[in-house]
C-alpha atoms as a PDB file:
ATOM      1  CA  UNK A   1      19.688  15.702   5.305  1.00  0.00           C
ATOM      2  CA  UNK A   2      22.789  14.180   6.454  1.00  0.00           C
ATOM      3  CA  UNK A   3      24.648  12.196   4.027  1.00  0.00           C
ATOM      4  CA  UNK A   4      24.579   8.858   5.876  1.00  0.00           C
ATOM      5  CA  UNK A   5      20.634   9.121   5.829  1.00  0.00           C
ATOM      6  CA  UNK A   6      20.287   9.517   2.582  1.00  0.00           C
ATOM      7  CA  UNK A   7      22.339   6.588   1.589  1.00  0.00           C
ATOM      8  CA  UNK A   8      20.687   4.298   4.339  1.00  0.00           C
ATOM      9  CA  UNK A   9      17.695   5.262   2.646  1.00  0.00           C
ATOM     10  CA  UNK A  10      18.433   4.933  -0.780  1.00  0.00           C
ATOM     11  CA  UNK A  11      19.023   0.752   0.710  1.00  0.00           C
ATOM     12  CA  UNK A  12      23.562   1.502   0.208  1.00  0.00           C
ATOM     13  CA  UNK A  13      23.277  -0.169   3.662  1.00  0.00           C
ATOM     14  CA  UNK A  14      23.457   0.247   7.533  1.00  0.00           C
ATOM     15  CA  UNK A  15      23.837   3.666   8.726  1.00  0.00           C
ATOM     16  CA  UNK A  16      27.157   1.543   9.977  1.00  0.00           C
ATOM     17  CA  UNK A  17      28.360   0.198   6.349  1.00  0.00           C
ATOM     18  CA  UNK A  18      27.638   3.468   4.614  1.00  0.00           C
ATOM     19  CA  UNK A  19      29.579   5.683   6.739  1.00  0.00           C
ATOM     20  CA  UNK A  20      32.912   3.196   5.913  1.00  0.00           C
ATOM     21  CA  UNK A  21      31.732   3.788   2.552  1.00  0.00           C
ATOM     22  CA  UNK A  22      32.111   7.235   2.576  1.00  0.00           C
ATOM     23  CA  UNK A  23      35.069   7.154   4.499  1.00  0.00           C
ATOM     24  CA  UNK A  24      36.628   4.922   1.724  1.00  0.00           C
ATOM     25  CA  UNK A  25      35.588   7.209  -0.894  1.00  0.00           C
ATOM     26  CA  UNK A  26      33.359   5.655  -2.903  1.00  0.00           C
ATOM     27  CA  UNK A  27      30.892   8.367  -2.683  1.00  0.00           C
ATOM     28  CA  UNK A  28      30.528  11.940  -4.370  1.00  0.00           C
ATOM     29  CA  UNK A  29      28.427  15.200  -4.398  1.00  0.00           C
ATOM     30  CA  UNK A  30      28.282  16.968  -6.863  1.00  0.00           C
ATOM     31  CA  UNK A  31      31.600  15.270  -8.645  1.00  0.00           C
ATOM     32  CA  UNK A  32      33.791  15.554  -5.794  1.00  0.00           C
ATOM     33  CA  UNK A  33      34.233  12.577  -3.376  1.00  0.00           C
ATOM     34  CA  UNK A  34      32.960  13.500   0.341  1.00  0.00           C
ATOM     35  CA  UNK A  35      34.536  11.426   3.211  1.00  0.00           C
ATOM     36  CA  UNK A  36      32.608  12.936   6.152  1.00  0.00           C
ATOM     37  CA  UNK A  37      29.408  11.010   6.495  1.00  0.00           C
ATOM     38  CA  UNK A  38      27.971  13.733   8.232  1.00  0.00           C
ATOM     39  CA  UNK A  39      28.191  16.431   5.798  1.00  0.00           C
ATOM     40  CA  UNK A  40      24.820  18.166   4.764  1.00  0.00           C
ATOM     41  CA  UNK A  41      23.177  17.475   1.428  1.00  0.00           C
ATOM     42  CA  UNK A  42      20.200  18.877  -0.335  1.00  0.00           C
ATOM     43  CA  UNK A  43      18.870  15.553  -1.179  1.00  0.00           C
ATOM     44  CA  UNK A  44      16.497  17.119  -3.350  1.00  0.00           C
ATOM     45  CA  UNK A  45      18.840  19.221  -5.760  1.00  0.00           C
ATOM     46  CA  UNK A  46      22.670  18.094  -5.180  1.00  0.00           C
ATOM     47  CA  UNK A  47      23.964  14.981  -7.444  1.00  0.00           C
ATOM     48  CA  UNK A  48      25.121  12.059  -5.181  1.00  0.00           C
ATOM     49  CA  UNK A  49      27.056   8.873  -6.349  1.00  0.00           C
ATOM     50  CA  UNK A  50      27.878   5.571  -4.854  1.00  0.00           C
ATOM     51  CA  UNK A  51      30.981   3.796  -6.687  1.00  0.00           C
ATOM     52  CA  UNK A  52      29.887   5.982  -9.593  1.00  0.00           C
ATOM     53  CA  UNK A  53      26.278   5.205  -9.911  1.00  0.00           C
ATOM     54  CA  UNK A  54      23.625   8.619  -9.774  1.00  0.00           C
ATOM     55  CA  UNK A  55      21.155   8.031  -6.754  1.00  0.00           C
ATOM     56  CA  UNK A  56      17.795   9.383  -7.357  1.00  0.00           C
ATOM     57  CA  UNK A  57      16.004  10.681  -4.166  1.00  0.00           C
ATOM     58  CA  UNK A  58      12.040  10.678  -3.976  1.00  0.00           C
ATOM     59  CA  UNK A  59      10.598  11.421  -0.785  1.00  0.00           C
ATOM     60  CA  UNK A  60       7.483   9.523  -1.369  1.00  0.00           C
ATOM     61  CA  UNK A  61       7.484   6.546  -3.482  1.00  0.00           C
ATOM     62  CA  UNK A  62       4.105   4.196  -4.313  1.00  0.00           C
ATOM     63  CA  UNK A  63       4.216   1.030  -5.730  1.00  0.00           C
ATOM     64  CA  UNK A  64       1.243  -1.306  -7.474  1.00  0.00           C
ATOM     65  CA  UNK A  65       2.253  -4.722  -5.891  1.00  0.00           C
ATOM     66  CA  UNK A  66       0.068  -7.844  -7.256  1.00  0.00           C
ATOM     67  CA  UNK A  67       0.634 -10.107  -3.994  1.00  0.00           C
ATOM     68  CA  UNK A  68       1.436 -13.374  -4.081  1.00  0.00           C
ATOM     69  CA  UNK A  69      -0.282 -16.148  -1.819  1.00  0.00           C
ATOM     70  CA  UNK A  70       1.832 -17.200   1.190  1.00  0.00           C
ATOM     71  CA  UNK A  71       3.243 -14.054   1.563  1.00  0.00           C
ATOM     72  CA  UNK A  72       3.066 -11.931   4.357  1.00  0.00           C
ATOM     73  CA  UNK A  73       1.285  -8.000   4.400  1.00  0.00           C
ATOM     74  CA  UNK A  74       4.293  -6.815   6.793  1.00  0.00           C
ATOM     75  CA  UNK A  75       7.322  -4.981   6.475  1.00  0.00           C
ATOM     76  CA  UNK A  76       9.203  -7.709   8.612  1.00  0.00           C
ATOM     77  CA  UNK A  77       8.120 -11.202  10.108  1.00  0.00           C
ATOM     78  CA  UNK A  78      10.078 -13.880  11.482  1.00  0.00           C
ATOM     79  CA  UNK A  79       8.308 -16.787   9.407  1.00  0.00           C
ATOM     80  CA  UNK A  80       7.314 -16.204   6.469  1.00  0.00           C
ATOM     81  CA  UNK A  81       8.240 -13.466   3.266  1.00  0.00           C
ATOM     82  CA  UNK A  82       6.971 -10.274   3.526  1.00  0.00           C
ATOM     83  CA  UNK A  83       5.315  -8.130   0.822  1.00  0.00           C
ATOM     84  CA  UNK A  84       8.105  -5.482   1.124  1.00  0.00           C
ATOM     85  CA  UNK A  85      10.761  -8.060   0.548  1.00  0.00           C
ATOM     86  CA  UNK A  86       9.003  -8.470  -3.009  1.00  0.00           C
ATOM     87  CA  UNK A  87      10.074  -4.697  -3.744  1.00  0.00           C
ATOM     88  CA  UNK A  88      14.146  -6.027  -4.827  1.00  0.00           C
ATOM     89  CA  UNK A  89      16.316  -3.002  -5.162  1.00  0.00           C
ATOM     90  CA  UNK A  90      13.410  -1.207  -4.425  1.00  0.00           C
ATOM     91  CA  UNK A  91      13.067  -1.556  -1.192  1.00  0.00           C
ATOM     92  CA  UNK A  92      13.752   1.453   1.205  1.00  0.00           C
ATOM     93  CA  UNK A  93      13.520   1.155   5.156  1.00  0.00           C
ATOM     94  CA  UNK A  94      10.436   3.162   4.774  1.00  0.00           C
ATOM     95  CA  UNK A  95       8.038   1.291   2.846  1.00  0.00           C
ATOM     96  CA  UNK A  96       5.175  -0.266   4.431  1.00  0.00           C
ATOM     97  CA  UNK A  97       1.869  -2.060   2.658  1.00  0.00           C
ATOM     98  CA  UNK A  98      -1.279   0.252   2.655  1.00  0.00           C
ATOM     99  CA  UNK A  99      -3.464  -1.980   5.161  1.00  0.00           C
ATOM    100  CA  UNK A 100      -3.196  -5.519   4.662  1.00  0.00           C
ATOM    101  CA  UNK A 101      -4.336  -8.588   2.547  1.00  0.00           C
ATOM    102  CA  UNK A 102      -4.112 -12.010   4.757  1.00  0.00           C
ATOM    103  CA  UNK A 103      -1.655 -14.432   3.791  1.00  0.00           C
ATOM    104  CA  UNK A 104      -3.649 -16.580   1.415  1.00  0.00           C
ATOM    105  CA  UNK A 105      -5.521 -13.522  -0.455  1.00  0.00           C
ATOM    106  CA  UNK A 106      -4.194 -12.481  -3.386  1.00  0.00           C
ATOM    107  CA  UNK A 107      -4.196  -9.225  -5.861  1.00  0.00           C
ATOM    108  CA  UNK A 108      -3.656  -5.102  -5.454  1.00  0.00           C
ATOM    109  CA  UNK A 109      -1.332  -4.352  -2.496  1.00  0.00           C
ATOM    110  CA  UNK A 110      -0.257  -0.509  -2.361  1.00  0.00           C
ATOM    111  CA  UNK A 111       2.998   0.047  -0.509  1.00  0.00           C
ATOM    112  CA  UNK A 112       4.703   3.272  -0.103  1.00  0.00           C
ATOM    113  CA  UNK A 113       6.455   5.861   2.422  1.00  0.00           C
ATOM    114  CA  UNK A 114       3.798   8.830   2.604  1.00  0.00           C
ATOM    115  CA  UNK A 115       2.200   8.110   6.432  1.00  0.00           C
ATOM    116  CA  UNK A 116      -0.548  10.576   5.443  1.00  0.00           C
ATOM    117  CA  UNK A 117      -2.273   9.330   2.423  1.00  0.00           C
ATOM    118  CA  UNK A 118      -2.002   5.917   3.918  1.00  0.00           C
ATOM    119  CA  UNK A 119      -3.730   7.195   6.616  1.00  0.00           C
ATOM    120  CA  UNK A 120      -6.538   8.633   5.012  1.00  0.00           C
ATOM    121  CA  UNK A 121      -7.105   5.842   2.289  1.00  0.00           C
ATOM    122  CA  UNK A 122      -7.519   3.246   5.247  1.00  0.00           C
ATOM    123  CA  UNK A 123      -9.735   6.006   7.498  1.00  0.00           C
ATOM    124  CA  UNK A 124     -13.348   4.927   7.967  1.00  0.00           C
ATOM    125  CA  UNK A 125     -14.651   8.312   7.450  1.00  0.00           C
ATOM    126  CA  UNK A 126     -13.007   8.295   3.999  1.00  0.00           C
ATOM    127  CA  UNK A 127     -15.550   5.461   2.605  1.00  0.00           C
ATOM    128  CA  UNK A 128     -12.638   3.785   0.233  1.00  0.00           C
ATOM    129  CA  UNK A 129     -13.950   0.781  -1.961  1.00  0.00           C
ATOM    130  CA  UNK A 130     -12.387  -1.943  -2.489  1.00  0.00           C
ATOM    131  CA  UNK A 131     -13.201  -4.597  -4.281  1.00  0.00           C
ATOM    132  CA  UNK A 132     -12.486  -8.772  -4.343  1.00  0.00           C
ATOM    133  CA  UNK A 133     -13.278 -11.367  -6.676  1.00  0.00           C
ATOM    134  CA  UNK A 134     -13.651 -14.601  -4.575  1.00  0.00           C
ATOM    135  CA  UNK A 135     -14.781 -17.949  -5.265  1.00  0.00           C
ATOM    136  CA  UNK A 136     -17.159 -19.545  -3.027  1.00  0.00           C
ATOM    137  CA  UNK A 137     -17.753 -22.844  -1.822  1.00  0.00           C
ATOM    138  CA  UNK A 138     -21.468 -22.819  -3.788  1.00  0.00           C
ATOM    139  CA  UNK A 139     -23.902 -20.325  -5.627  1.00  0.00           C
ATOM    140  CA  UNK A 140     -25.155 -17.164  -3.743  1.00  0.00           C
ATOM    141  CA  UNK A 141     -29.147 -17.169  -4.235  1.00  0.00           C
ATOM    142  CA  UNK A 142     -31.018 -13.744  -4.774  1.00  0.00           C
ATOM    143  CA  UNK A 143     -31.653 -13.238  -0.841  1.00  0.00           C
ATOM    144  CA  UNK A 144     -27.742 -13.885  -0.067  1.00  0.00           C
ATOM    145  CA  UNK A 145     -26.847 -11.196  -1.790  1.00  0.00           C
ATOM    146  CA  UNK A 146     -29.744  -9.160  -0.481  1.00  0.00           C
ATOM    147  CA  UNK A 147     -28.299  -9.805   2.834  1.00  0.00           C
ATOM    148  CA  UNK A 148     -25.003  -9.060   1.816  1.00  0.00           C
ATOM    149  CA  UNK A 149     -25.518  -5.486   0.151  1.00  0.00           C
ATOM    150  CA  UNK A 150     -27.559  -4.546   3.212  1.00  0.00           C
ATOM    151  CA  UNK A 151     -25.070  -5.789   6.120  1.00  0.00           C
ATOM    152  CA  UNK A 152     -24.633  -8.369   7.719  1.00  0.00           C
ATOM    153  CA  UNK A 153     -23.772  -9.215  11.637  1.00  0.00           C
ATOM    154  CA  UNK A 154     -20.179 -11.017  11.729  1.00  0.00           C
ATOM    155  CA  UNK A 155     -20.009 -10.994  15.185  1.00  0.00           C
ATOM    156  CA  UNK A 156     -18.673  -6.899  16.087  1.00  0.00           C
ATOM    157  CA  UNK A 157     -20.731  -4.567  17.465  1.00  0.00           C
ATOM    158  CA  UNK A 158     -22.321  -3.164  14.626  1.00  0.00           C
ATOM    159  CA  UNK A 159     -23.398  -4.991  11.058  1.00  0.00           C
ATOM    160  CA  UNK A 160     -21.104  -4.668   8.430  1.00  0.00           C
ATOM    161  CA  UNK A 161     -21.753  -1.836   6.458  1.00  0.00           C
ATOM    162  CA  UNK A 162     -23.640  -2.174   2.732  1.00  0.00           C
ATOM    163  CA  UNK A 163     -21.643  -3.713   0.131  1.00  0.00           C
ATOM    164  CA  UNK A 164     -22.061  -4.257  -3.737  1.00  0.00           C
ATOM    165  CA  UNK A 165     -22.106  -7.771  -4.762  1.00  0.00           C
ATOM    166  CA  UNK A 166     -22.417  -9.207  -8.544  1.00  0.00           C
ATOM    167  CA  UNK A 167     -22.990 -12.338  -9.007  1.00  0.00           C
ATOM    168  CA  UNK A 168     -20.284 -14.340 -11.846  1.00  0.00           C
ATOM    169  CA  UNK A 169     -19.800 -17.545 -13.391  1.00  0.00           C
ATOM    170  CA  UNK A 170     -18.547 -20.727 -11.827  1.00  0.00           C
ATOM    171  CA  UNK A 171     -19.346 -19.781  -8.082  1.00  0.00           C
ATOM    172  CA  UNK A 172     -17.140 -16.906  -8.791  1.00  0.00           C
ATOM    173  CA  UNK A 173     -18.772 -13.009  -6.837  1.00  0.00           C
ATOM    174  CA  UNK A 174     -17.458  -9.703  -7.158  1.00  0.00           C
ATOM    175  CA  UNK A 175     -17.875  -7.836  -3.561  1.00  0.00           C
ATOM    176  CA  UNK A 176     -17.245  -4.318  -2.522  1.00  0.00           C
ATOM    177  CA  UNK A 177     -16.934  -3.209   0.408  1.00  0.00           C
ATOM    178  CA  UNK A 178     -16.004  -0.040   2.202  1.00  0.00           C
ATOM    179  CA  UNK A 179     -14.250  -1.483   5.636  1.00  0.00           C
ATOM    180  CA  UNK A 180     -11.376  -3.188   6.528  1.00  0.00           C
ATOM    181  CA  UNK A 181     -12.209  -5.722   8.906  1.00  0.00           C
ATOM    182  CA  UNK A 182     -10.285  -8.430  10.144  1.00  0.00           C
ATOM    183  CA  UNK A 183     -10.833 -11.451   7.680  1.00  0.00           C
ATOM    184  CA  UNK A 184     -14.028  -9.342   6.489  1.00  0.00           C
ATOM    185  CA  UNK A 185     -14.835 -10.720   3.241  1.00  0.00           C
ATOM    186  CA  UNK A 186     -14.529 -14.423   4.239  1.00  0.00           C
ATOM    187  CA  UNK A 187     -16.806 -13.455   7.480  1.00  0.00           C
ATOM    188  CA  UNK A 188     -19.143 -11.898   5.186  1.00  0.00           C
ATOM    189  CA  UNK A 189     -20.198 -14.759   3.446  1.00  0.00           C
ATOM    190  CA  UNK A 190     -19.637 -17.438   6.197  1.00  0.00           C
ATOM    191  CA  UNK A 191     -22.981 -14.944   7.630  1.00  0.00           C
ATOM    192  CA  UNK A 192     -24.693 -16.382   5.057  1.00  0.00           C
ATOM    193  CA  UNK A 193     -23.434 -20.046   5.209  1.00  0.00           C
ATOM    194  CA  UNK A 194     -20.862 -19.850   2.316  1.00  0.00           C
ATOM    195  CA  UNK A 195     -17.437 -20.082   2.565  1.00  0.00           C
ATOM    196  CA  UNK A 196     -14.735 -18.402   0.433  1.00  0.00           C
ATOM    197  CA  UNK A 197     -12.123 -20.716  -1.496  1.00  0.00           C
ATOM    198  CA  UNK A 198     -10.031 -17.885  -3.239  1.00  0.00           C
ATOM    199  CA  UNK A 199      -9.962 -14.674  -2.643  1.00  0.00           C
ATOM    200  CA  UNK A 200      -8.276 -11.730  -4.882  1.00  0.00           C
ATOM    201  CA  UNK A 201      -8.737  -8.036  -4.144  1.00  0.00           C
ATOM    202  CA  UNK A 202      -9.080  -6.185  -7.945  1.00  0.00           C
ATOM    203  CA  UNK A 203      -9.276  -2.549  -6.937  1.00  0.00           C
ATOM    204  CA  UNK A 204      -8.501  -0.082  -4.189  1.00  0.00           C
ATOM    205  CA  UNK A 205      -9.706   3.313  -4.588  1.00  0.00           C
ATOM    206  CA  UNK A 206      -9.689   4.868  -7.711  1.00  0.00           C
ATOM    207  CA  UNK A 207      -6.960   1.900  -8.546  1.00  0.00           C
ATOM    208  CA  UNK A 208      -7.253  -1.474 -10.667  1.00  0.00           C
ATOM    209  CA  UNK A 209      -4.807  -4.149 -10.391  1.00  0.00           C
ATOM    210  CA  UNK A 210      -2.339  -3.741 -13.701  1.00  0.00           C
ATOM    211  CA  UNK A 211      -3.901  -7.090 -15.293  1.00  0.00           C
ATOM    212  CA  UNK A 212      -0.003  -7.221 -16.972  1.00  0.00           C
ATOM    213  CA  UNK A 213       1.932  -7.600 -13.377  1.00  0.00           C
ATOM    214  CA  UNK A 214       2.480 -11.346 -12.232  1.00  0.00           C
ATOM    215  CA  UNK A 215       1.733 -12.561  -8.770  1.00  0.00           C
ATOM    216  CA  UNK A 216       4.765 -11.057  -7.127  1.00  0.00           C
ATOM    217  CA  UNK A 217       5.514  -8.206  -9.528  1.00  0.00           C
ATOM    218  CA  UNK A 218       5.059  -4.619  -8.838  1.00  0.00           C
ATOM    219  CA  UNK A 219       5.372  -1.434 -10.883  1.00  0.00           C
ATOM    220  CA  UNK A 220       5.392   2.257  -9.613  1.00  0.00           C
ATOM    221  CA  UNK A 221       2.840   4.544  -9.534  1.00  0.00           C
ATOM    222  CA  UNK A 222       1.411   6.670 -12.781  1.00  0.00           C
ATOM    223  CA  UNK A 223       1.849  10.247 -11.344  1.00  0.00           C
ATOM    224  CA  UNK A 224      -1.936  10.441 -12.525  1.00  0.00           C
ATOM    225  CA  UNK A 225      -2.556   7.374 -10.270  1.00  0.00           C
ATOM    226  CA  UNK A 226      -1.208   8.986  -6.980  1.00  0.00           C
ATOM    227  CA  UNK A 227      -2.756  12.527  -8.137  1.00  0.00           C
ATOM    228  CA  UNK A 228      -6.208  10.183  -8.471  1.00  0.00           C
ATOM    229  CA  UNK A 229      -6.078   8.684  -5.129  1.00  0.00           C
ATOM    230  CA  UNK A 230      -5.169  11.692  -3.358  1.00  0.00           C
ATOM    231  CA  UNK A 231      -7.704  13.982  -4.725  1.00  0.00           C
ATOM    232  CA  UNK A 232      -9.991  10.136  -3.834  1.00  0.00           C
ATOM    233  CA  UNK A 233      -9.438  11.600   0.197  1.00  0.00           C
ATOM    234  CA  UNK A 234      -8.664  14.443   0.154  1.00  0.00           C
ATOM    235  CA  UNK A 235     -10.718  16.193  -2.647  1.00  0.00           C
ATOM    236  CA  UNK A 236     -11.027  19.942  -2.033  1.00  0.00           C
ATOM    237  CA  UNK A 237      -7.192  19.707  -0.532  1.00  0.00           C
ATOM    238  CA  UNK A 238      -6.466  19.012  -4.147  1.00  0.00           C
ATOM    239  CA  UNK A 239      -8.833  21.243  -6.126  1.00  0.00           C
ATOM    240  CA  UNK A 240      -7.612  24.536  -4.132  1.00  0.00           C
ATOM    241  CA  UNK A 241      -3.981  23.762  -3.817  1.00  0.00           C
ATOM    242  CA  UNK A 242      -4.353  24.813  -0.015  1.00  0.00           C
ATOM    243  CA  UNK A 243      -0.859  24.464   1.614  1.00  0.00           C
ATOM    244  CA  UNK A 244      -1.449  23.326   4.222  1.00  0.00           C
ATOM    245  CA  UNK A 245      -3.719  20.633   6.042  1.00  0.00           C
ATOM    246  CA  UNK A 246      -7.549  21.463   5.721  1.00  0.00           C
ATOM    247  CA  UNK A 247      -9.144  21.157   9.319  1.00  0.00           C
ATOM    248  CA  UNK A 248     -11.247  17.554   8.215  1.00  0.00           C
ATOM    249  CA  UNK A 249      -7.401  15.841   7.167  1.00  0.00           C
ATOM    250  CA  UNK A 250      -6.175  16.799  10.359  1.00  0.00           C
ATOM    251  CA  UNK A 251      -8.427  15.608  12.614  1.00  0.00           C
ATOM    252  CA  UNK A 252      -7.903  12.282  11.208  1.00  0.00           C
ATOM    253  CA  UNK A 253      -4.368  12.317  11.184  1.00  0.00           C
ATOM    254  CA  UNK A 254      -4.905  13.675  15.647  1.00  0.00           C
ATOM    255  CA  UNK A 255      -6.665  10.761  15.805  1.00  0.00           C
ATOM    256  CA  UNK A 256      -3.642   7.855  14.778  1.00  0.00           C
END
């Protein structure tokens, strides 16, 4: 990787700013200061310094983001703050939210660089649950949630598919659902003349929001938490250690 890269991406700066970095000498590999910005570095093995401070390189990062209302699933919008913006020092050019929670839902937000997971945790033929905790304008009776956990028609082509609901106290439901449909959950119960007046998603896959992160706050990934949710997709991938992409990953990924 080119040295300039690997700075942009560590968030030094613009591919502009870090190449007068390097030119000024305020960066080093391997303890001796480069001033070509174009030089070659094993970004995975060679020591690299800005000003004197070690940058470590991962190639794929995941974060546990507990999102905030008002903010925005996006990497960048014009109007309001995005989800990626939460990230701080964190934040690389690469990171993107893992589908998308609309602007007044709250709870577990995944956002990281690795294109392929993301794509298979958010493919239909993957069946990934997720799970909200809403509260609703008044109490579901027994046949709501019949209707509910068999499907129900919010206006698409086909029913929703069949989703788990449990009933809580104060008007408050737990819901889980296997799709990603556009405003699903608050379609859902408007199908059976309820509205939703909160809504917090509480677990994505194999992972529950970290009950100790405040809305806004994030924390990276257990490496048992990304080994979880990829062996969630991509099961027998993981079991074997095949090297390569098993036929039923890739024709997902020829379909995006």
């Amino acid at each position: 990787m080119r040295l300039d890269r690997f700075l942009s991406e560590m968030n030094i700066g613009t591919r502009a700013q870090v190449k007068t970095y390097v030119r000024q000498g305020l960066v080093a590999v391997n303890g001796i200061t480069v001033k070509s910005p174009d030089v070659k570095i094993r970004e995975d093995a060679d020591h690299i310094t800005f000003r004197g401070k070690l940058l470590s390189y991962q190639k794929y990062v995941y974060y546990m983001l507990n999102k905030p209302e008002g903010v925005v699933s996006a990497t960048n919008d014009n109007t309001a703050e995005t989800v990626v913006s939460l990230l701080g020092e964190d934040r690389r050019k690469d990171i993107f939210p893992v589908g998308r929670l609309d602007k007044d839902t709250t709870g577990l937000l995944l956002l990281t660089n690795d294109g392929e997971l993301a794509h298979l945790l958010l493919s239909p033929k993957r069946h990934v649950d997720k799970t909200y905790q809403a509260t609703v304008s008044h109490p579901l009776t027994p046949e709501d949630v019949s209707r509910l956990e068999q499907g129900v028609d919010i206006g698409e082509e086909h029913p929703t598919l069949p989703a788990r609901v449990s009933v809580g106290a104060e008007n408050t439901i737990f819901i889980t659902v296997q799709e990603g449909k556009f405003h699903q959950i608050k379609r859902m119960l408007q199908a059976v003349d309820n509205s939703v007046l909160a809504l917090k998603r509480i677990t994505f896959g194999c992972l529950e929001l970290d009950r100790t992160l405040k809305p806004g706050e994030y924390r990276a990934l257990t490496d048992m938490e990304t080994g979880r949710l990829r062996e969630l997709v991509c099961p027998l991938w993981e079991k074997t250690g095949i090297s390569t992409v098993p036929p039923y990953i890739q024709e997902d990924l020829n379909e995006t």
